[in-house]
PDB file of N, CA and C in Angstrom:
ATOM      1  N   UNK A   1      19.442   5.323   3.627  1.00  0.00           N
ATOM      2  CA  UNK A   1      19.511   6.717   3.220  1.00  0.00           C
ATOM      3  C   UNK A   1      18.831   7.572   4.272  1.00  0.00           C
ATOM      4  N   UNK A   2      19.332   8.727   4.874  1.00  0.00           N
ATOM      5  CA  UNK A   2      18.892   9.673   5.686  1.00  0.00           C
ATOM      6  C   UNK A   2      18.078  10.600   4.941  1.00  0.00           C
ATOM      7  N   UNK A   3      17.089  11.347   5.502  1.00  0.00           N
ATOM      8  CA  UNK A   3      16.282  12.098   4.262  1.00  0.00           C
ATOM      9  C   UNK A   3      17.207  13.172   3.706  1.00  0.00           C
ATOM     10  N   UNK A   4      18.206  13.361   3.758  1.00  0.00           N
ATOM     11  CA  UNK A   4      19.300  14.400   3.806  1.00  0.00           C
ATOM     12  C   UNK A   4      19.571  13.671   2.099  1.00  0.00           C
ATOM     13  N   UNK A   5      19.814  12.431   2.508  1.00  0.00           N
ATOM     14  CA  UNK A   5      20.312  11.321   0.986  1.00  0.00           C
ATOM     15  C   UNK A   5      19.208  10.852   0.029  1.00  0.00           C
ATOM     16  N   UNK A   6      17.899  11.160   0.614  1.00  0.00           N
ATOM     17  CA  UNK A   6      16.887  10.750  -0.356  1.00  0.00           C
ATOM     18  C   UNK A   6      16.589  12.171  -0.897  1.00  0.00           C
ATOM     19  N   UNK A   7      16.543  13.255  -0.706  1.00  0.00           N
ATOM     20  CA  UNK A   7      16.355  14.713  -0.737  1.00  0.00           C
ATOM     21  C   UNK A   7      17.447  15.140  -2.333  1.00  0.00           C
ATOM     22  N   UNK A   8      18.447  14.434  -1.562  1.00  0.00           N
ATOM     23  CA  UNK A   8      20.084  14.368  -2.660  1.00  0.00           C
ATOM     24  C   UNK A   8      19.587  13.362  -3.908  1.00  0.00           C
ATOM     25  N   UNK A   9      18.906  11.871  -3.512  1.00  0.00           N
ATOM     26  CA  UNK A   9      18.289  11.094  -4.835  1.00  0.00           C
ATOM     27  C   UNK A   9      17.325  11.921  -5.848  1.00  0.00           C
ATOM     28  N   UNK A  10      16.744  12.324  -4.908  1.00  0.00           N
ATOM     29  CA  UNK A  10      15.071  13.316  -5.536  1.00  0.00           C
ATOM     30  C   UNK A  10      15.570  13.983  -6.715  1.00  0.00           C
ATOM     31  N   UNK A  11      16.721  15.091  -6.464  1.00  0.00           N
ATOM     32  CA  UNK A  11      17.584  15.811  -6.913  1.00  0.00           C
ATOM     33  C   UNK A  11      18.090  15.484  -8.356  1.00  0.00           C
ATOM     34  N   UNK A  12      18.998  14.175  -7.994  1.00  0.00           N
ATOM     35  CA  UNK A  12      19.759  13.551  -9.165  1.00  0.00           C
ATOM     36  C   UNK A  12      18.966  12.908 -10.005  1.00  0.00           C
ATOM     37  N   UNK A  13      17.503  12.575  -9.577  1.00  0.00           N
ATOM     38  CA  UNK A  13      17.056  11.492 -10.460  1.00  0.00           C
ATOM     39  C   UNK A  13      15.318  12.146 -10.308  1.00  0.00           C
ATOM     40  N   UNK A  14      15.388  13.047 -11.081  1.00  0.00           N
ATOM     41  CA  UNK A  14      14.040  13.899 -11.106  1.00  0.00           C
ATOM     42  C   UNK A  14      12.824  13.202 -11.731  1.00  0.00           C
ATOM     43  N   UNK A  15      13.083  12.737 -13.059  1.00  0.00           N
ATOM     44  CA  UNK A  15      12.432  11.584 -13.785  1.00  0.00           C
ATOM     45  C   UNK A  15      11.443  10.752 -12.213  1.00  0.00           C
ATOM     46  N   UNK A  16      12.745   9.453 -12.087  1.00  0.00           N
ATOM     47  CA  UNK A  16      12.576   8.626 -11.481  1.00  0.00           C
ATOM     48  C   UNK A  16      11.464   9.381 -10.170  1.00  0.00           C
ATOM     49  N   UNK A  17      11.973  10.321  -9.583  1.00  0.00           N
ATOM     50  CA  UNK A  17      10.889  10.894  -8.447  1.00  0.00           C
ATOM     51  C   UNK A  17      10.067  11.066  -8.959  1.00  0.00           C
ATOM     52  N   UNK A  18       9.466  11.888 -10.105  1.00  0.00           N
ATOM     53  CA  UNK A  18       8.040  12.643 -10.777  1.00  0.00           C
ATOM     54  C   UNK A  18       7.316  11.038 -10.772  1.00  0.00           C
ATOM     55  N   UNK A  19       8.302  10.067 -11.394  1.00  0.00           N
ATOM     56  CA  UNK A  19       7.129   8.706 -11.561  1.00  0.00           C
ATOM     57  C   UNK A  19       7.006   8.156 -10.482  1.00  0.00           C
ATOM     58  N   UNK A  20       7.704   7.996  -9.427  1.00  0.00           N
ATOM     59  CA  UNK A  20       7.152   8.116  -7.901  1.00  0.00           C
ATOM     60  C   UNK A  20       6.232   8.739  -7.574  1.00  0.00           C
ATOM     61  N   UNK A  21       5.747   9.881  -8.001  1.00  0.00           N
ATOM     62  CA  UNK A  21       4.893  10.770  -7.445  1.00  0.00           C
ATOM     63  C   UNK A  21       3.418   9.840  -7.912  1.00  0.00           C
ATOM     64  N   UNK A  22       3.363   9.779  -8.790  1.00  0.00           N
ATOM     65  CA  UNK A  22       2.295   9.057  -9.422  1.00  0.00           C
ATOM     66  C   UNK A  22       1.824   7.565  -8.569  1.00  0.00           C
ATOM     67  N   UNK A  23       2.688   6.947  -7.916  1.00  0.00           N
ATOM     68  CA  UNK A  23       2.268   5.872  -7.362  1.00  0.00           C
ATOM     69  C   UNK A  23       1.412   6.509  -5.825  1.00  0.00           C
ATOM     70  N   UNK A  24       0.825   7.725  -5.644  1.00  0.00           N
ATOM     71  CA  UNK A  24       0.198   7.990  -4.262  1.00  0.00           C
ATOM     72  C   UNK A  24      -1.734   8.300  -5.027  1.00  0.00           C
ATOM     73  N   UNK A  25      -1.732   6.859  -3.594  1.00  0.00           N
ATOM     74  CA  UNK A  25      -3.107   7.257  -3.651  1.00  0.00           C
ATOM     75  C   UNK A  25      -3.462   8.665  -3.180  1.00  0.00           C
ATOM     76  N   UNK A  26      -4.822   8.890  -3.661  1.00  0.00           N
ATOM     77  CA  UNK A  26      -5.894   9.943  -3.751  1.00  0.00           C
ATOM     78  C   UNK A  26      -5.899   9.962  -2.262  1.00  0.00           C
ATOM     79  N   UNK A  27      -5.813   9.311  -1.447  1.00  0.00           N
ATOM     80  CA  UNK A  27      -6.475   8.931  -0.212  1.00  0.00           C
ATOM     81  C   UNK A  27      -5.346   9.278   0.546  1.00  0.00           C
ATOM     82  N   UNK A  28      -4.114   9.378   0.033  1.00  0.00           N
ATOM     83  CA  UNK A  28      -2.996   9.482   1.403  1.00  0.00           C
ATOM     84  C   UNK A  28      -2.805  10.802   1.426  1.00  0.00           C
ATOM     85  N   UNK A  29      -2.882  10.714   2.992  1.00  0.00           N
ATOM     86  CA  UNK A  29      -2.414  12.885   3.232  1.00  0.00           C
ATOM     87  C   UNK A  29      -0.715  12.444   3.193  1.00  0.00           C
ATOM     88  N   UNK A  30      -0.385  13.555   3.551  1.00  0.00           N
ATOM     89  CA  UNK A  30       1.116  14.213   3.059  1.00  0.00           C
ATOM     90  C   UNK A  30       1.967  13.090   4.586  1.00  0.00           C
ATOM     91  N   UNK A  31       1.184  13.181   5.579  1.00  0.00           N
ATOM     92  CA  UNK A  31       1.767  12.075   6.581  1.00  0.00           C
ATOM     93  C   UNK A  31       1.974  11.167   6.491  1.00  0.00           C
ATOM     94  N   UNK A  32       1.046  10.461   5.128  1.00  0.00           N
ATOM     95  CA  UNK A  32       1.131   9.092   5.129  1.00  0.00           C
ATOM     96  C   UNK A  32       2.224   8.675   4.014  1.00  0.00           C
ATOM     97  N   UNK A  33       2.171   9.694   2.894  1.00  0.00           N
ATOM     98  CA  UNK A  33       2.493   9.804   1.621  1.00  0.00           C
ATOM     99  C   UNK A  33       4.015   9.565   1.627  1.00  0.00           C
ATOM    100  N   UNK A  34       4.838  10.952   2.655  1.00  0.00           N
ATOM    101  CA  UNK A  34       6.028  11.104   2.425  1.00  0.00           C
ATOM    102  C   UNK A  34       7.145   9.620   3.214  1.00  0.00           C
ATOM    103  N   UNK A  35       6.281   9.297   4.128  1.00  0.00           N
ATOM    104  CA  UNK A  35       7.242   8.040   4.653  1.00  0.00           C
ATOM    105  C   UNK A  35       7.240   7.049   3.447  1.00  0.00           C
ATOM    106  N   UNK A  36       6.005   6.755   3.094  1.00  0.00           N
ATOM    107  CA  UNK A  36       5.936   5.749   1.997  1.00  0.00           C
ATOM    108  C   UNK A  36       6.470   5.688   0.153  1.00  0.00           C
ATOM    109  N   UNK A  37       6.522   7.110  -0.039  1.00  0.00           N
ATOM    110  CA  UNK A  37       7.228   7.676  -1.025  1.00  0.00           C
ATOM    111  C   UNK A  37       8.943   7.417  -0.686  1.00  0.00           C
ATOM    112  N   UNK A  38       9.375   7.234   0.384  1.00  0.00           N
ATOM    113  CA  UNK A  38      10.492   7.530   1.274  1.00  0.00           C
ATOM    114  C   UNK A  38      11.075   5.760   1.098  1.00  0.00           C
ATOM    115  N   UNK A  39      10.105   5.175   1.536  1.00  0.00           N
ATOM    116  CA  UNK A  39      10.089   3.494   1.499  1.00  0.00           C
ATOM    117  C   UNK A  39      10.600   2.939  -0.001  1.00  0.00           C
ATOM    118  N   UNK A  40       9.754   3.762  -0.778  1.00  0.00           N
ATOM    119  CA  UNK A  40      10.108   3.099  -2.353  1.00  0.00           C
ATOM    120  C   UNK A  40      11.407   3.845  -3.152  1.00  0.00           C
ATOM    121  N   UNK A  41      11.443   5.108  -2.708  1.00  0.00           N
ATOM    122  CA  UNK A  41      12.718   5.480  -3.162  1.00  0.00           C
ATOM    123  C   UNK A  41      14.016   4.357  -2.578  1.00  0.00           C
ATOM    124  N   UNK A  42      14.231   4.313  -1.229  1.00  0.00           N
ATOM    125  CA  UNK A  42      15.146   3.230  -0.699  1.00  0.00           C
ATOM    126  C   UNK A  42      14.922   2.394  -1.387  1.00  0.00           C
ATOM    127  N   UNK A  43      14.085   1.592  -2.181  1.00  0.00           N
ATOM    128  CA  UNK A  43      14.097   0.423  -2.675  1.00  0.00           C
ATOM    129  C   UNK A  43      13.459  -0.164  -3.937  1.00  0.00           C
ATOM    130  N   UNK A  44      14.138   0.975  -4.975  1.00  0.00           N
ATOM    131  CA  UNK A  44      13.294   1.210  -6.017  1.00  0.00           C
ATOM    132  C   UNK A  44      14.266   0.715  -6.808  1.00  0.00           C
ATOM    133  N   UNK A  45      15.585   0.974  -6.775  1.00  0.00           N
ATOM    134  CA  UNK A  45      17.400  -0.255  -7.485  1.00  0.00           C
ATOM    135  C   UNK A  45      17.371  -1.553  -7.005  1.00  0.00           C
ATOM    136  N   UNK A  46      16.575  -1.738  -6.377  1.00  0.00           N
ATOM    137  CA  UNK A  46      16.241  -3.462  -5.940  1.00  0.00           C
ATOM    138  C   UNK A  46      15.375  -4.291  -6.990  1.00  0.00           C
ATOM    139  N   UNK A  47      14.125  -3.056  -7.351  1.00  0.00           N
ATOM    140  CA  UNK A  47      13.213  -3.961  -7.886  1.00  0.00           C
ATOM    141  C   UNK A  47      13.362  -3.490  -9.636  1.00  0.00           C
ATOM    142  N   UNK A  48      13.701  -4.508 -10.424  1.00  0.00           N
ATOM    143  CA  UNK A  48      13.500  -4.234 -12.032  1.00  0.00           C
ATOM    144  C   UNK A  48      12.003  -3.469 -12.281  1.00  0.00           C
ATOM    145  N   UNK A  49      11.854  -3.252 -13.586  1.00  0.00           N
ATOM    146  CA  UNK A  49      10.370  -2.530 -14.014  1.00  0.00           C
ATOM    147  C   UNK A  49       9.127  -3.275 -13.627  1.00  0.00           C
ATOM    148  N   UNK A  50      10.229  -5.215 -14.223  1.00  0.00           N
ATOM    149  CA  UNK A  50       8.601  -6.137 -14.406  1.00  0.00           C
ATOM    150  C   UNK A  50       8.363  -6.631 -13.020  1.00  0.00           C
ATOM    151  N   UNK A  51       8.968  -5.862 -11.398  1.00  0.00           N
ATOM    152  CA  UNK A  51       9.121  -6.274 -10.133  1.00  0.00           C
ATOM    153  C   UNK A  51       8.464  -4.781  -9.453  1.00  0.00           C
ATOM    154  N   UNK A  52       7.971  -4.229  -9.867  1.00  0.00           N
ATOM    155  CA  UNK A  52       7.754  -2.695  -9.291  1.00  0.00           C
ATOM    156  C   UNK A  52       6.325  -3.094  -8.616  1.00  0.00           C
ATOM    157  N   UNK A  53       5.469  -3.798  -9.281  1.00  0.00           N
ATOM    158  CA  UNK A  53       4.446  -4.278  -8.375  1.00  0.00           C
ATOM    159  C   UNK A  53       4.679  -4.354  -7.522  1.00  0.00           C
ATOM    160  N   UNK A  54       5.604  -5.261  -7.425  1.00  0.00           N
ATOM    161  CA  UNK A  54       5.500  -6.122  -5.690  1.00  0.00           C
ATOM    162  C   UNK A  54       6.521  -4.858  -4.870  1.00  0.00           C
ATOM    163  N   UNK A  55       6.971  -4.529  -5.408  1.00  0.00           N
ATOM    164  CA  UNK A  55       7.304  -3.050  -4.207  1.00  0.00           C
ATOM    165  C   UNK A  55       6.518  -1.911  -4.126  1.00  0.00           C
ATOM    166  N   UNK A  56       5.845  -1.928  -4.568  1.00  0.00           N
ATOM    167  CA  UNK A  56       4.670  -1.419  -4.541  1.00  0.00           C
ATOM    168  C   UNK A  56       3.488  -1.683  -3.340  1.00  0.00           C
ATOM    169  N   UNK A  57       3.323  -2.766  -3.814  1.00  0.00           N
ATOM    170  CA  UNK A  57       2.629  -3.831  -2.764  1.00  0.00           C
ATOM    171  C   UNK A  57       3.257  -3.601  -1.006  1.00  0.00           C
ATOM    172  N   UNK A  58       4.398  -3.830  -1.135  1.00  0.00           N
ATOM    173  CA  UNK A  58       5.487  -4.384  -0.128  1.00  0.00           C
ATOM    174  C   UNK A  58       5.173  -2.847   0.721  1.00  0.00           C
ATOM    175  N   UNK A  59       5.329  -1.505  -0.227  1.00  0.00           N
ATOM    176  CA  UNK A  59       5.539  -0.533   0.444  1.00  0.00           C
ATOM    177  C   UNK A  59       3.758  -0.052   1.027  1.00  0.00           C
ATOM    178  N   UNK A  60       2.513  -0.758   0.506  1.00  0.00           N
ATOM    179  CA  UNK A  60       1.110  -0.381   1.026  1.00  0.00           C
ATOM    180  C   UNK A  60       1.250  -1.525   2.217  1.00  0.00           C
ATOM    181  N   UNK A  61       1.678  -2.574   2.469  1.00  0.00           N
ATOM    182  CA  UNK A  61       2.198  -3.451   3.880  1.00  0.00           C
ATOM    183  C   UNK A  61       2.553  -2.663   4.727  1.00  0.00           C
ATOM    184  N   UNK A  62       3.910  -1.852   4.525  1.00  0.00           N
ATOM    185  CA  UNK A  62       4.357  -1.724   5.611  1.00  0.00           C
ATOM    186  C   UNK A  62       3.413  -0.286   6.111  1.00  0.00           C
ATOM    187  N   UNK A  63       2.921   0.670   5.264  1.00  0.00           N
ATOM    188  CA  UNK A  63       2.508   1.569   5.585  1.00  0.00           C
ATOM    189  C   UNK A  63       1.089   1.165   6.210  1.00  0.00           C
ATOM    190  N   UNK A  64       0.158   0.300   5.957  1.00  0.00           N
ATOM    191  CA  UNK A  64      -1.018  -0.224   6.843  1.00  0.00           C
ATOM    192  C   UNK A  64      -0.492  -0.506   7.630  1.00  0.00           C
ATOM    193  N   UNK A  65       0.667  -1.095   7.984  1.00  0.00           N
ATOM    194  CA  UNK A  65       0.880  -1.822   9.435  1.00  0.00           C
ATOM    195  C   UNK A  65       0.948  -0.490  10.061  1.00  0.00           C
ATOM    196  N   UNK A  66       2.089   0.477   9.928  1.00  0.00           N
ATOM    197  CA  UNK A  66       2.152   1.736  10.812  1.00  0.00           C
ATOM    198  C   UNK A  66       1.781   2.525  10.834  1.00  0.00           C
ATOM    199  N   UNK A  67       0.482   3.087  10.176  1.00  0.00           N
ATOM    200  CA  UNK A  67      -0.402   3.878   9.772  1.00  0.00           C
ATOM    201  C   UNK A  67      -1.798   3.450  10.489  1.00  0.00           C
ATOM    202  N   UNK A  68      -2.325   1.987   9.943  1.00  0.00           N
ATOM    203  CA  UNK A  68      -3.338   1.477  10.167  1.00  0.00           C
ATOM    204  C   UNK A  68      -3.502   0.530  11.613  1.00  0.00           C
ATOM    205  N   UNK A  69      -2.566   0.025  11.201  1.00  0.00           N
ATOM    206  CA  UNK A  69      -2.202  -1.410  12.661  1.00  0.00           C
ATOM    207  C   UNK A  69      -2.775  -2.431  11.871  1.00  0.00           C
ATOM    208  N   UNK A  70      -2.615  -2.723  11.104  1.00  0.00           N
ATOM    209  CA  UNK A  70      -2.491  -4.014   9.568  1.00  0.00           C
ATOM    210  C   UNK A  70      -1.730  -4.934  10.264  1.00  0.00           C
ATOM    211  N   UNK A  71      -2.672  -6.272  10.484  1.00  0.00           N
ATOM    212  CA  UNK A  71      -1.529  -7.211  10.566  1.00  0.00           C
ATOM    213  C   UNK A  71      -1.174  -8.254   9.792  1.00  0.00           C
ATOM    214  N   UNK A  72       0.287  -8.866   9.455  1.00  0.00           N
ATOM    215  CA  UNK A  72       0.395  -9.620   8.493  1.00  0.00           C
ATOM    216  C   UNK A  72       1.253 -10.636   9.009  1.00  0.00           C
ATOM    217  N   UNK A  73       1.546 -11.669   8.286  1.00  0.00           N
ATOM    218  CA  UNK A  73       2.738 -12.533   8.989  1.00  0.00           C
ATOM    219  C   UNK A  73       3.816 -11.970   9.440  1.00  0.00           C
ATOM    220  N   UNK A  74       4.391 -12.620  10.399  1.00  0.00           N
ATOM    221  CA  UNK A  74       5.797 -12.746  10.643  1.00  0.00           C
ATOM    222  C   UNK A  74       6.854 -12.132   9.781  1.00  0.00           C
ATOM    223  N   UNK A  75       6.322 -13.078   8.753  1.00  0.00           N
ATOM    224  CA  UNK A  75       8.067 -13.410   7.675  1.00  0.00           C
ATOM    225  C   UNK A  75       8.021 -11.798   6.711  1.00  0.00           C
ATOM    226  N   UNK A  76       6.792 -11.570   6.621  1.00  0.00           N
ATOM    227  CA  UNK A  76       6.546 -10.450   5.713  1.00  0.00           C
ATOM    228  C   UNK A  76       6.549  -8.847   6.412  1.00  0.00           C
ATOM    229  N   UNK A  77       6.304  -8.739   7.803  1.00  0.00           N
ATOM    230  CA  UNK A  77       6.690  -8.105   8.485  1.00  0.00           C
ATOM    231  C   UNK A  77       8.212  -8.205   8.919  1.00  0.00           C
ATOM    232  N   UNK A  78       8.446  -8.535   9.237  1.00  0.00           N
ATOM    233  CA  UNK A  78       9.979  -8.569   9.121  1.00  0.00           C
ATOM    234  C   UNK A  78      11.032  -8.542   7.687  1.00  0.00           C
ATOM    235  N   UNK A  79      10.467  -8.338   6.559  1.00  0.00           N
ATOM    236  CA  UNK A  79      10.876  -8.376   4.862  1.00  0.00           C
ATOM    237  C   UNK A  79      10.408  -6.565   5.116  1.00  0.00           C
ATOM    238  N   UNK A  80       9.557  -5.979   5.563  1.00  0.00           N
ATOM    239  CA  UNK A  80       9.383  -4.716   5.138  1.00  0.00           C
ATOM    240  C   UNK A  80      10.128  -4.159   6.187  1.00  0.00           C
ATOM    241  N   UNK A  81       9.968  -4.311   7.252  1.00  0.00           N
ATOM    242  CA  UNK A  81      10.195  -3.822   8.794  1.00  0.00           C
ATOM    243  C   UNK A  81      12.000  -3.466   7.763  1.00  0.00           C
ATOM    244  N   UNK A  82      12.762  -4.515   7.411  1.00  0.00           N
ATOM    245  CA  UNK A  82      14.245  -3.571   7.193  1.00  0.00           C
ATOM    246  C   UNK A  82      14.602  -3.331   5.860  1.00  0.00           C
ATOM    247  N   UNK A  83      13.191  -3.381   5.114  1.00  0.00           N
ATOM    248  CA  UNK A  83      13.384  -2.736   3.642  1.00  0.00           C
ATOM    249  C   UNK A  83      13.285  -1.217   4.375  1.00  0.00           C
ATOM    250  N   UNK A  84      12.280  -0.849   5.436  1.00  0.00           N
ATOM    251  CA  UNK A  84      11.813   0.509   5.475  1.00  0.00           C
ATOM    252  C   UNK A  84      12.823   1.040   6.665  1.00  0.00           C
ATOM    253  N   UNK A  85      14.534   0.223   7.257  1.00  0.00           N
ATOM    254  CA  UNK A  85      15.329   0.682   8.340  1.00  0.00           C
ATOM    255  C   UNK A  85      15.564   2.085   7.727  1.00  0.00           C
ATOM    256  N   UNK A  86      15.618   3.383   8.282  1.00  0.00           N
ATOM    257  CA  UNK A  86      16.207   4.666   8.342  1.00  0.00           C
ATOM    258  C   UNK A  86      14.879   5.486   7.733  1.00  0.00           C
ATOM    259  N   UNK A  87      13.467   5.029   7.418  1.00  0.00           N
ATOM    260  CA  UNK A  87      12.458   5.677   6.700  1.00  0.00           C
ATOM    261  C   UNK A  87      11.791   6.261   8.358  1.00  0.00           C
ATOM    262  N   UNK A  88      11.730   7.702   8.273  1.00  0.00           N
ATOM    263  CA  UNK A  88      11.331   8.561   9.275  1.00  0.00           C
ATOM    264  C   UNK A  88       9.874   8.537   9.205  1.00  0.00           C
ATOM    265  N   UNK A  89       8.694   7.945   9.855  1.00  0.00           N
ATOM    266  CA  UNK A  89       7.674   8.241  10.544  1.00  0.00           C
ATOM    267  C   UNK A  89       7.219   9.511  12.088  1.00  0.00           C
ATOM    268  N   UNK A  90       7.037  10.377  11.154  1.00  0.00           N
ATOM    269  CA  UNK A  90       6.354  11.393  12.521  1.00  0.00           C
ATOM    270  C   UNK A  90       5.337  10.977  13.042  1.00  0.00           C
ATOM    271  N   UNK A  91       4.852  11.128  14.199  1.00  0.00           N
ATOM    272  CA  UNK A  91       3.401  10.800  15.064  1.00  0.00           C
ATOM    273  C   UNK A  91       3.386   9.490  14.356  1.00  0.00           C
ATOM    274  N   UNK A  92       3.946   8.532  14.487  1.00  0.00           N
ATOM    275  CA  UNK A  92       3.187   7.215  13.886  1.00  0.00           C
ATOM    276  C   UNK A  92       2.236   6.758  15.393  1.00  0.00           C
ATOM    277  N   UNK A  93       0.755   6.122  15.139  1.00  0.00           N
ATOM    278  CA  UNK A  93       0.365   5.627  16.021  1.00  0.00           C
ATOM    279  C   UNK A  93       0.837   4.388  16.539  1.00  0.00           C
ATOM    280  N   UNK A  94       0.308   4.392  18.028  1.00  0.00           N
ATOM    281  CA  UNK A  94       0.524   3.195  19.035  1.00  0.00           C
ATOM    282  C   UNK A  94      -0.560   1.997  18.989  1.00  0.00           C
ATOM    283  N   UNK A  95      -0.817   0.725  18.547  1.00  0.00           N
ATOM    284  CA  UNK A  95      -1.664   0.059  18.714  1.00  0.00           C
ATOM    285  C   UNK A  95      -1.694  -0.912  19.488  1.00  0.00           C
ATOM    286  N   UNK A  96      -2.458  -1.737  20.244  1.00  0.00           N
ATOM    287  CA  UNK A  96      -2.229  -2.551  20.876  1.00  0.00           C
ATOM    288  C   UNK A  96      -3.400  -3.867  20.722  1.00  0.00           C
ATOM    289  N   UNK A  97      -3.225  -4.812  21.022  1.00  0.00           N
ATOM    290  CA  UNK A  97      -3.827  -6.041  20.742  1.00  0.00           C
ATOM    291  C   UNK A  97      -5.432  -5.782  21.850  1.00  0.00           C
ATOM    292  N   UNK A  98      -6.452  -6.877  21.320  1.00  0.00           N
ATOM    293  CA  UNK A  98      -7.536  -6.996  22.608  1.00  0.00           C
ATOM    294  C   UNK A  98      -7.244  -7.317  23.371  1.00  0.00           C
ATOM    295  N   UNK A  99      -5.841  -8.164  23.516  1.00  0.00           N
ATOM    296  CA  UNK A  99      -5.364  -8.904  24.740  1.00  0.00           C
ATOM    297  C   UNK A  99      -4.815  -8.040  25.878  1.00  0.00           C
ATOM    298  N   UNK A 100      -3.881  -7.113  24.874  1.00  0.00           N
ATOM    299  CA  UNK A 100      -3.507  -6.046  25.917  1.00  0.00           C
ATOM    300  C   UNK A 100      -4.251  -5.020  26.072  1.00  0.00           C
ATOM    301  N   UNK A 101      -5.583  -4.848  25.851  1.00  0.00           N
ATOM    302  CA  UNK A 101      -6.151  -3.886  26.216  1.00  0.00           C
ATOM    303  C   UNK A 101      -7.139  -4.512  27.867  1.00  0.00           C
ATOM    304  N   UNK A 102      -7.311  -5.808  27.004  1.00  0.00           N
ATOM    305  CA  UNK A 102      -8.258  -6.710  28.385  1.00  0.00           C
ATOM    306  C   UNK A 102      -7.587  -6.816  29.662  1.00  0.00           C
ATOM    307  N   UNK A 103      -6.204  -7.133  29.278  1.00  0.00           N
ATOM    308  CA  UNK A 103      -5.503  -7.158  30.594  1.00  0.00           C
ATOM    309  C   UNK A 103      -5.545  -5.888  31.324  1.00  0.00           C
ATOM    310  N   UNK A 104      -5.446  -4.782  30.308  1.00  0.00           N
ATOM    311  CA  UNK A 104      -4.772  -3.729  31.318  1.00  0.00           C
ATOM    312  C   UNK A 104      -6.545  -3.393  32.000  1.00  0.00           C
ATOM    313  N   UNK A 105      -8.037  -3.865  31.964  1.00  0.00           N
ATOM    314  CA  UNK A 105      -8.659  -3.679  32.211  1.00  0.00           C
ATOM    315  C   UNK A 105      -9.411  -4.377  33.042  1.00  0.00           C
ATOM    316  N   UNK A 106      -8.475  -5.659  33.364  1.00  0.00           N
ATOM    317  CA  UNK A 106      -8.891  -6.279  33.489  1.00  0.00           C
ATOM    318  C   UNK A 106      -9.897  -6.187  35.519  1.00  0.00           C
ATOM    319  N   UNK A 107     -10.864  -6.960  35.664  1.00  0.00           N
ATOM    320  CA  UNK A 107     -11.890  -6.648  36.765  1.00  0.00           C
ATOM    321  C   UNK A 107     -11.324  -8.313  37.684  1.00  0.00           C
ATOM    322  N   UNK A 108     -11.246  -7.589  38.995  1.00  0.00           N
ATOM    323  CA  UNK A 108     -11.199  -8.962  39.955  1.00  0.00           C
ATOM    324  C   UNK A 108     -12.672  -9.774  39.845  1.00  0.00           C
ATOM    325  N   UNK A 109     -12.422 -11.081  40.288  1.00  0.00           N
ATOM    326  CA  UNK A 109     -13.171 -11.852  39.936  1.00  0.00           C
ATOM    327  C   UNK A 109     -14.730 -11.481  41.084  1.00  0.00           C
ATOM    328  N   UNK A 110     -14.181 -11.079  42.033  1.00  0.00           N
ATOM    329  CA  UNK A 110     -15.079 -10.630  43.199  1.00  0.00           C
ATOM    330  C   UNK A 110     -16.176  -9.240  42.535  1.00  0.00           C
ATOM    331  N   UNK A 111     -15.945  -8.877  41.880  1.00  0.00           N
ATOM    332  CA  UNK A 111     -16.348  -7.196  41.113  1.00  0.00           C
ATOM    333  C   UNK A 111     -17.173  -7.611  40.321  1.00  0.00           C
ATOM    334  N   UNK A 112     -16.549  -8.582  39.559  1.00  0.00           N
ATOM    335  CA  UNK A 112     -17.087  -9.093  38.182  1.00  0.00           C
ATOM    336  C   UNK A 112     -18.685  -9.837  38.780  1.00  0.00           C
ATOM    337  N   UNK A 113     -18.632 -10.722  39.865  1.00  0.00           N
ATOM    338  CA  UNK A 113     -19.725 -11.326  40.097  1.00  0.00           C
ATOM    339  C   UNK A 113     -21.056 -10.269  40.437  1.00  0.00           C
ATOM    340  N   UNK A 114     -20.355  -8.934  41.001  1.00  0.00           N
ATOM    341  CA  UNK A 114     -21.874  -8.209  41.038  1.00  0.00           C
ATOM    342  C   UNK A 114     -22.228  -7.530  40.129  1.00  0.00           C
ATOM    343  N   UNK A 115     -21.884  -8.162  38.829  1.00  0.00           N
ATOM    344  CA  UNK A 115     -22.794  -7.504  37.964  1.00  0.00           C
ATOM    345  C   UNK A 115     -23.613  -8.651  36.532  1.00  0.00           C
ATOM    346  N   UNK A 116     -23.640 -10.020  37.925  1.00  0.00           N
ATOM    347  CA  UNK A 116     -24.159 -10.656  37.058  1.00  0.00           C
ATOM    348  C   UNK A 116     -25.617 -11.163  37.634  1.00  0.00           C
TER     349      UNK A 116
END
């Protein structure tokens, strides 16, 4: 769904959005809120009533990962990564590992010795 088509869901199914509304933490600003509000609408006819947990769940995953830099397995990153295909993130941050930060910093070995 393009937000053009979730905008059009919101619309048709007012109920269903208002009780969406209710699943945002206290804690999320409107940046964090609307992608993730955005996440569960796409995938809210997937999950029955007694399954809303775990999309629930599924949708605070993917939003730590791109919000926070949350990391989780493989298999479960890749389960949200295309539950959340066409969900628009503005300014999402860039994170990068210690590894790639060490490398890109990394000191010749000659440098390194005068400062031991």
């Amino acid at each position: 769904m393009s937000s053009l088509d979730i905008n059009d869901f919101i619309q048709q199914n007012r109920a269903l959005a208002d009780q969406v509304e209710t699943y945002r933490g206290y804690w999320e600003s409107d940046k964090h809120w609307q992608p993730r509000r955005d996440f569960i609408l796409r995938n809210i006819n997937d999950y029955p009533s007694q399954a809303l947990d775990q999309l629930l769940s599924l949708s605070m995953v993917w939003a730590n990962n791109v919000f926070l830099g949350c990391r989780y397995s493989a298999v479960l990153l890749d389960k949200v990564k295309a539950m959340a295909e066409g969900v628009e993130v503005e300014d999402a941050p860039v994170f990068r590992t210690r590894d790639e930060i060490m490398k890109q910093q990394k000191v010749p070995r000659e440098s390194a010795s005068l400062f031991l």
